[in-house]
Protein backbone atom coordinates (compact mmCIF):
# COMPACT_ATOMS: atom_id res chain seq x y z
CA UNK A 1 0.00 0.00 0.00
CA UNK A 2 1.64 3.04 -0.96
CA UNK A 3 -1.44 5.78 0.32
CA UNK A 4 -4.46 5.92 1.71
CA UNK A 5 -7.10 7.83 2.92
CA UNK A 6 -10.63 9.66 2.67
CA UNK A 7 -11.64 11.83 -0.02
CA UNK A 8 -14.75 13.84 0.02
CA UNK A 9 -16.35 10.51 2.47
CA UNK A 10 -15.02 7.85 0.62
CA UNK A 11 -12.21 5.55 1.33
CA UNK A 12 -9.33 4.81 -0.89
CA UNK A 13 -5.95 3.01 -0.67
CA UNK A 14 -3.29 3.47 -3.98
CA UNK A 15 -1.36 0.06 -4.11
CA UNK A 16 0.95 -0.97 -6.41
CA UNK A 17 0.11 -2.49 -10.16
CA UNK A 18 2.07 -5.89 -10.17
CA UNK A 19 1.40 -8.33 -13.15
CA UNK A 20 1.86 -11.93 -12.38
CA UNK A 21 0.77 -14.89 -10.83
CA UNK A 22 0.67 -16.52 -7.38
CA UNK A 23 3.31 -18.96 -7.06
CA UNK A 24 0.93 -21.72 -6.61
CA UNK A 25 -1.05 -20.53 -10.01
CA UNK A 26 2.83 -20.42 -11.74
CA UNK A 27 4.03 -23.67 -10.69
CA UNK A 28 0.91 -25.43 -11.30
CA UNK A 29 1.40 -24.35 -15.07
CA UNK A 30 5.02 -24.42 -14.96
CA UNK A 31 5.67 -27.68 -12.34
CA UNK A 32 8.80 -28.09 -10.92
CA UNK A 33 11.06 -24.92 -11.83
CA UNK A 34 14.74 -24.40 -12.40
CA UNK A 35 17.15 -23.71 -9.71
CA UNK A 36 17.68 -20.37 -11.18
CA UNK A 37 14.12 -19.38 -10.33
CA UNK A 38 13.55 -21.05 -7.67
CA UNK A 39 16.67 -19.65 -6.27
CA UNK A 40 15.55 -15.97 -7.13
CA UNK A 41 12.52 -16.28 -5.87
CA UNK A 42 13.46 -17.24 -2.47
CA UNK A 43 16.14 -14.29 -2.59
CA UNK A 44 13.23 -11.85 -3.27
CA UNK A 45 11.68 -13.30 -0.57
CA UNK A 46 14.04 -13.65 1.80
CA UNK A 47 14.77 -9.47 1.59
CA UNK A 48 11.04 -9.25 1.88
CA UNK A 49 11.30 -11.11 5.08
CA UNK A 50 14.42 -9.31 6.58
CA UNK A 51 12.53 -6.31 5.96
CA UNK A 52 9.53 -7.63 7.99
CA UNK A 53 11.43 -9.21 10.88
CA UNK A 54 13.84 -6.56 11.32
CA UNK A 55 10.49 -4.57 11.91
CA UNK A 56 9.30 -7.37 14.60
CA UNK A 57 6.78 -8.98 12.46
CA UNK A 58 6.55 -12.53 11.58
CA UNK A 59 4.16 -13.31 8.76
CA UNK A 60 3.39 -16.90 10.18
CA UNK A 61 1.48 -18.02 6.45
CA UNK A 62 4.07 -18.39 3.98
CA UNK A 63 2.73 -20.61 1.23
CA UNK A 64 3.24 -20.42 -2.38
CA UNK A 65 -0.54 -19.05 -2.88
CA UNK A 66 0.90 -15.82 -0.47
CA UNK A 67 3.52 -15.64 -2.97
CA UNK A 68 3.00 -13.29 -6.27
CA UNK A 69 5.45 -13.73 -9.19
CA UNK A 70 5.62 -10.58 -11.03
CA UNK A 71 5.76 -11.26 -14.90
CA UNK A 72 7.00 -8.73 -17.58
CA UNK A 73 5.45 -9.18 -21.22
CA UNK A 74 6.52 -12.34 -22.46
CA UNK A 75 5.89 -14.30 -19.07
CA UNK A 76 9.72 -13.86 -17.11
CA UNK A 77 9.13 -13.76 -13.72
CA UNK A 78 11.36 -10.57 -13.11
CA UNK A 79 10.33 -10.30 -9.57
CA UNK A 80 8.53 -11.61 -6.22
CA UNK A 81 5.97 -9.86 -3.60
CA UNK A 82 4.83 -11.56 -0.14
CA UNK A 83 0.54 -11.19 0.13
CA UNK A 84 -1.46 -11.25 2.71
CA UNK A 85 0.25 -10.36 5.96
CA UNK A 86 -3.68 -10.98 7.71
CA UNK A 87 -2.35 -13.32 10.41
CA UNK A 88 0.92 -11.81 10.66
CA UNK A 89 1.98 -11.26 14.39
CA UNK A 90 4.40 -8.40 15.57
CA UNK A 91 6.95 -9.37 18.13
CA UNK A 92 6.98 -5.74 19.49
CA UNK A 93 6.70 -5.15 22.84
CA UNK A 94 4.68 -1.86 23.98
CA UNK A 95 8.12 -0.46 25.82
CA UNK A 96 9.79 -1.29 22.15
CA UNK A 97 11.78 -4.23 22.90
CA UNK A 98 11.48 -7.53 21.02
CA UNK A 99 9.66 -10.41 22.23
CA UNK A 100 7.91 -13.72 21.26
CA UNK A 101 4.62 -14.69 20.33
CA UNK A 102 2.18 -15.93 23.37
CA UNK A 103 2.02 -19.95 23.75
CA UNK A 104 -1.26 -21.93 22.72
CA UNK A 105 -2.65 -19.71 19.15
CA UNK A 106 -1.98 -22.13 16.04
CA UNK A 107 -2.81 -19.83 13.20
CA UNK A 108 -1.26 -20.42 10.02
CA UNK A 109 -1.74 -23.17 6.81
CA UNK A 110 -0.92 -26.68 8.37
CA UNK A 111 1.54 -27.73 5.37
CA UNK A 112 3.76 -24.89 5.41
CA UNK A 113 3.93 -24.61 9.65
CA UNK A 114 7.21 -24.98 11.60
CA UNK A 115 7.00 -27.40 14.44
CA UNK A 116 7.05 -25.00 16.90
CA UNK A 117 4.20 -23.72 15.28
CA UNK A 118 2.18 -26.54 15.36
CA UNK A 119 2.64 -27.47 18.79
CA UNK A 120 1.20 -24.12 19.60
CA UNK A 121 4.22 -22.71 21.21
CA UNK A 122 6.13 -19.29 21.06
CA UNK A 123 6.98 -18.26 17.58
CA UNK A 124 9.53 -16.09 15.93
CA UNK A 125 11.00 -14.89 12.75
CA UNK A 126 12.35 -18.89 12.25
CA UNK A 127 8.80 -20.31 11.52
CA UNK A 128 8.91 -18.21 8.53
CA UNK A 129 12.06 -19.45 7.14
CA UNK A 130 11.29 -23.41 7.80
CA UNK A 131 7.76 -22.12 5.49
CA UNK A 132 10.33 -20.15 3.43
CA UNK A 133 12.67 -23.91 3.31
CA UNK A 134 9.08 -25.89 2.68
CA UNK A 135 8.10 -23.59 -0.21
CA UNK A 136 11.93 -24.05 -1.80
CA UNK A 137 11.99 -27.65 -1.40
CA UNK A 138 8.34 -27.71 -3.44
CA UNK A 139 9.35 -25.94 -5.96
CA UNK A 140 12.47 -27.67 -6.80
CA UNK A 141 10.81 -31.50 -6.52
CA UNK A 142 7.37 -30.29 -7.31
CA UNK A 143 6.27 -31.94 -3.86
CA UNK A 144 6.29 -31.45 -0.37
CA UNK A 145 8.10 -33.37 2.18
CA UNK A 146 5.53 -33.89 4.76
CA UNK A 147 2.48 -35.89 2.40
CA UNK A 148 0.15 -36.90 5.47
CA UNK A 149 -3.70 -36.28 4.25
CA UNK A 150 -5.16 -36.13 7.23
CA UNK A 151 -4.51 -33.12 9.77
CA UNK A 152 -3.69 -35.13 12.71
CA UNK A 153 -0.92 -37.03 11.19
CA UNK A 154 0.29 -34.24 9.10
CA UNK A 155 0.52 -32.68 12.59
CA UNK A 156 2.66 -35.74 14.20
CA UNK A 157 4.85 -35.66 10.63
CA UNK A 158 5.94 -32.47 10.89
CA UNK A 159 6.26 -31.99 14.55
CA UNK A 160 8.55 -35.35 14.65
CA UNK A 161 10.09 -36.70 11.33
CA UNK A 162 13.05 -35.16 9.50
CA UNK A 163 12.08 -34.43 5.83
CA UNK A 164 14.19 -36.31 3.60
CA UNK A 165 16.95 -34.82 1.20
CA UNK A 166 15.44 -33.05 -1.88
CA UNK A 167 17.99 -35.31 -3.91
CA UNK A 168 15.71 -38.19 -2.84
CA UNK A 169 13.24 -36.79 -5.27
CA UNK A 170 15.29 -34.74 -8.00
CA UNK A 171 18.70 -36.78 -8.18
CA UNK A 172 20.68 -34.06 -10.02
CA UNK A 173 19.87 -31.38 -7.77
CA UNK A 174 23.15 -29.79 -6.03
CA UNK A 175 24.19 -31.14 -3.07
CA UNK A 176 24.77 -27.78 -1.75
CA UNK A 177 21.35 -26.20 -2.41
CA UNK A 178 19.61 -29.43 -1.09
CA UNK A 179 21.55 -28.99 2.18
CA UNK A 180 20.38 -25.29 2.34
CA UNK A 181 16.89 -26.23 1.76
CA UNK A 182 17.05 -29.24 4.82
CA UNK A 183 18.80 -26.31 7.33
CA UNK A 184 15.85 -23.91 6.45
């Protein structure tokens, strides 16, 4: 949002213009996508996120459909945004100092939650990037690494089994960038 306000009674906001897709509308069309991009679009997103955190705010719903992939023209993504900041949480205290989320609210998308999250306890700027390693590691294998279909076992999955490499499922993926994607 770049402005807002009232004019003569009525309410207006001036956002940007972006033309694009969500990430989950661009890799259902696409699939799995090239390091390159998938690599660039975690770098846009990780700035976005610095930006946020180094504010005190943790977004606590990254998922690709929060994702938009700005696309000049001829349909190159050229850039990234981070939507929908509704259930994001600000670690600010009212004297200014940093804290942590209360204990016992799960709010967020169940596939893309850290385990911290899920359990319900205290949450901070790292349950972003393990969403921020989930959405990397499903766009490079074109899956995710916790499958469970029902809630409660996607629950126990995440909160207690350690995803496997992304090489498991893309065999000539870098050994390197699949180790970044298992730290986040």
């Amino acid at each position: 949002v770049l402005d807002f306000g009232e004019e003569e009674g009525f309410p207006y906001s001036i956002m940007e213009l972006v033309t694009g897709q969500t990430l989950d509308q661009y890799l259902r069309r696409k699939g799995i996508i090239t390091d390159r991009l998938a690599l660039q679009v975690v770098a846009h997103l990780c700035t976005a996120l610095a930006v946020a955190h180094d504010a005190g705010i943790v977004h606590r719903d990254l998922k690709p459909a929060n994702l938009f992939v700005c696309l000049d023209r001829d349909g190159t993504a050229y850039g990234t945004k981070v939507l929908d900041f509704g259930v994001a949480l600000s670690l600010r205290q009212s004297d200014g100092t940093m804290g942590l989320t209360q204990s016992g609210a799960v709010v967020g998308t169940p596939r893309y939650m850290a385990p911290e999250q899920i359990r319900g306890h205290k949450v901070d700027a790292r349950t972003d990037q393990f969403a921020m390693g989930l959405i990397l590691y499903g766009m490079l294998t074109g899956r995710l690494p916790y499958d469970a279909a029902v809630y409660e076992a996607l629950v126990v999955e995440i909160a207690t089994v350690t995803p496997p490499s992304p090489r498991v499922f893309v065999s000539d993926l870098p050994e390197g960038l699949a180790e970044v994607v298992l730290k986040a």
